[in-house]
Protein backbone atom coordinates (compact mmCIF):
# COMPACT_ATOMS: atom_id res chain seq x y z
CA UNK A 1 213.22 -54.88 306.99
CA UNK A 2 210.49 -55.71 304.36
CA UNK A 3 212.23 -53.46 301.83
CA UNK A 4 215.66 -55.25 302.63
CA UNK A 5 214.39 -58.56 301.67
CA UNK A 6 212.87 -56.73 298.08
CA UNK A 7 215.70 -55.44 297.65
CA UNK A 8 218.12 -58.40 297.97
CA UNK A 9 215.27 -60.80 295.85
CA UNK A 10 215.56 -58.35 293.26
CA UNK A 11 219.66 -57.98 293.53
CA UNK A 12 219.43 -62.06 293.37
CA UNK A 13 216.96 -61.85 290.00
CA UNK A 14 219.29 -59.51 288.14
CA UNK A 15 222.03 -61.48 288.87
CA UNK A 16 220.53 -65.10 288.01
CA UNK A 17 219.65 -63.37 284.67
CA UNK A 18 222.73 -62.15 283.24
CA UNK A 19 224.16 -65.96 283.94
CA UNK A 20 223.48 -67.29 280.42
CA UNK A 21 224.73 -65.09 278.86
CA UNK A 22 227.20 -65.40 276.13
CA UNK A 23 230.87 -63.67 275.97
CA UNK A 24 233.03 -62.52 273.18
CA UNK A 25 235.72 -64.02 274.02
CA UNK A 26 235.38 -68.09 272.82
CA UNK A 27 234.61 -70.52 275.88
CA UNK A 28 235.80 -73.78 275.91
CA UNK A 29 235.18 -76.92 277.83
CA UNK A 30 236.23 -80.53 278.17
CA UNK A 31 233.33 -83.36 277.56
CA UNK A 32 234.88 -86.46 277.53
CA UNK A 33 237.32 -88.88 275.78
CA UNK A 34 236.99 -92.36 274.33
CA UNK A 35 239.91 -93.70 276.35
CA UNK A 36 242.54 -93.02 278.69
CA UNK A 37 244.68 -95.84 276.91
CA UNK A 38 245.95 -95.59 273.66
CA UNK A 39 247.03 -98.59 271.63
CA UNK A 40 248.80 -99.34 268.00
CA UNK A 41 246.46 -98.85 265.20
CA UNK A 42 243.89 -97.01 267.57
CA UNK A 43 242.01 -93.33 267.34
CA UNK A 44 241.67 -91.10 270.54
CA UNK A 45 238.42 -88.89 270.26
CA UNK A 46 238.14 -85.83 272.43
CA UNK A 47 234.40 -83.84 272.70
CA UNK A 48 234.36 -80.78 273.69
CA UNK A 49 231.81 -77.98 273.81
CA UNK A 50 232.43 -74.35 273.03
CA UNK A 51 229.83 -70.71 272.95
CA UNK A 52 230.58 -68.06 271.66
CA UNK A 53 228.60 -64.34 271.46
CA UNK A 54 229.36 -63.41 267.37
CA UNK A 55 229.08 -66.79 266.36
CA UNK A 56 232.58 -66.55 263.92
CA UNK A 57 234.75 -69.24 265.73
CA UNK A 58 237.54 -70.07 263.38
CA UNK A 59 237.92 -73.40 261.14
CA UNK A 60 240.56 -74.71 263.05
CA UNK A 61 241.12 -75.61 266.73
CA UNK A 62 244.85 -75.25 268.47
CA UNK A 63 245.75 -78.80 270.05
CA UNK A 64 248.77 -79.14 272.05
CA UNK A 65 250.33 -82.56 272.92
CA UNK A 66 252.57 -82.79 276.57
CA UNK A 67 254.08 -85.71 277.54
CA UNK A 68 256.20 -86.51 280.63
CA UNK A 69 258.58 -89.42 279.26
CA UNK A 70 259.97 -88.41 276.03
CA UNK A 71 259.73 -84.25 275.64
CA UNK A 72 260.56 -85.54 271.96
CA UNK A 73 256.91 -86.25 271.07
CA UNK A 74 255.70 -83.04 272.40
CA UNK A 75 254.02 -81.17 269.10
CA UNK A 76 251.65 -78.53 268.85
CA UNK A 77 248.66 -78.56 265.86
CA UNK A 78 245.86 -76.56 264.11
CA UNK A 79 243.17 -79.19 263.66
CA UNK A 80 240.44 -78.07 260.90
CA UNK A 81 236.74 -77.65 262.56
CA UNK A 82 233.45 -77.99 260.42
CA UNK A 83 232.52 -74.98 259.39
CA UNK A 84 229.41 -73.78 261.96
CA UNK A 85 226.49 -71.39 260.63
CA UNK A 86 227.74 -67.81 262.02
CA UNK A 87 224.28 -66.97 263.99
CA UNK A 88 224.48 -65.11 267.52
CA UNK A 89 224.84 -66.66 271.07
CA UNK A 90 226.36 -69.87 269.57
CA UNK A 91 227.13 -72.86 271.37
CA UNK A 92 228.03 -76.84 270.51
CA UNK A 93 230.39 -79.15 270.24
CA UNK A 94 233.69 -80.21 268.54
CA UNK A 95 234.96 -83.54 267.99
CA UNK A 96 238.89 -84.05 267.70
CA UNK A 97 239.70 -87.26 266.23
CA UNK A 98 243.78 -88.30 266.40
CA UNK A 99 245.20 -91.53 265.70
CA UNK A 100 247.97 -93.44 266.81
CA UNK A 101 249.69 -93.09 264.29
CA UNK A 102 250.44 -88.91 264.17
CA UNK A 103 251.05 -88.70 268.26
CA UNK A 104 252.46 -92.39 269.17
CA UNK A 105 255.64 -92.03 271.72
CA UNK A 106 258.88 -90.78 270.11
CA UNK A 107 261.23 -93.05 272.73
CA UNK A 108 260.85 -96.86 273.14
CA UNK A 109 258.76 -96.98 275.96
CA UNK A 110 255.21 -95.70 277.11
CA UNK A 111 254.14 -92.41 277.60
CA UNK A 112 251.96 -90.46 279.68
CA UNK A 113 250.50 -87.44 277.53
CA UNK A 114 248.03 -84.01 278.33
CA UNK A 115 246.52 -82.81 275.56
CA UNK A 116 245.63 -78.69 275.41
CA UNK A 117 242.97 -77.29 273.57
CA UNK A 118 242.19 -73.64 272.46
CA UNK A 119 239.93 -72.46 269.91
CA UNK A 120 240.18 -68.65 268.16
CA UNK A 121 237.37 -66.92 266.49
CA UNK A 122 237.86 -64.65 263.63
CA UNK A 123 238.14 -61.24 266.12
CA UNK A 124 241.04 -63.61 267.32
CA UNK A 125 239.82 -63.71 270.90
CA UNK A 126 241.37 -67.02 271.77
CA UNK A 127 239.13 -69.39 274.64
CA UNK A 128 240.69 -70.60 277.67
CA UNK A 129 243.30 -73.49 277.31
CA UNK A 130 241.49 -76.88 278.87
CA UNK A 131 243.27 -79.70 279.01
CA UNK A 132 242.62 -83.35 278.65
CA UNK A 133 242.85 -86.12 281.73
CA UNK A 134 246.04 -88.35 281.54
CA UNK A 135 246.42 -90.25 278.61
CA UNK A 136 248.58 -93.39 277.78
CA UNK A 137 249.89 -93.86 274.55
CA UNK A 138 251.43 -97.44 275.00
CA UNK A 139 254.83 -98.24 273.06
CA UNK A 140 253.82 -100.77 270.29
């Protein structure tokens, strides 16, 4: 019995330890956004945080808008990224800044929108897709 509970503390250190660390493949996550409604003359700022093992993430992040409305204003885009110092077990965050005017509705009404994000590093391992919460982009 004593060596049973060693043995499972030590199982549980070994795991807890290997936790934080860092894969090859880019992770991505979803922070926050500046609003959920999106007005005429307005800028929609997404923050999201990313590791990754090399350190070499790409210049450019892969944003994908969805709407439900008007399929017409659906668009995909490579976004350019500041450049990050290429040093091992990297992690921080990434600001994507749109404005009205590049992703307002296509049709003459509002429109409910999801935007996708995926960011590539130069081995081309490409992160998870994580996605936005509901947007409005109202009709001006």
């Amino acid at each position: 019995m004593r060596y049973t509970l060693l043995f499972s503390i030590l199982i549980f250190c070994f795991i807890s330890c290997g936790k934080d660390k860092f894969s090859s493949t880019p992770t991505l996550k979803f922070e926050s956004v500046n609003t959920r409604g999106l007005h005429n003359q307005e800028a929609i700022s997404f923050t999201l945080s990313f590791t990754d093992a090399e350190g070499d993430i790409s210049d450019s992040i892969y944003v994908q808008k969805l709407t439900s409305n008007c399929p017409g204003s659906n668009n995909d885009a490579l976004f350019a990224i500041p450049s990050f110092p290429a040093t091992k077990n990297q992690k921080g965050t990434i600001n994507v800044t749109l404005n009205y005017t590049d992703i307002s509705p296509k049709c003459q009404e509002n429109d409910t929108t999801v935007f996708r994000f995926v960011l590539r590093d130069l081995a081309h391992h490409a992160s998870d897709t994580v996605s936005s919460p509901t947007v409005i982009l109202y009709y001006p």
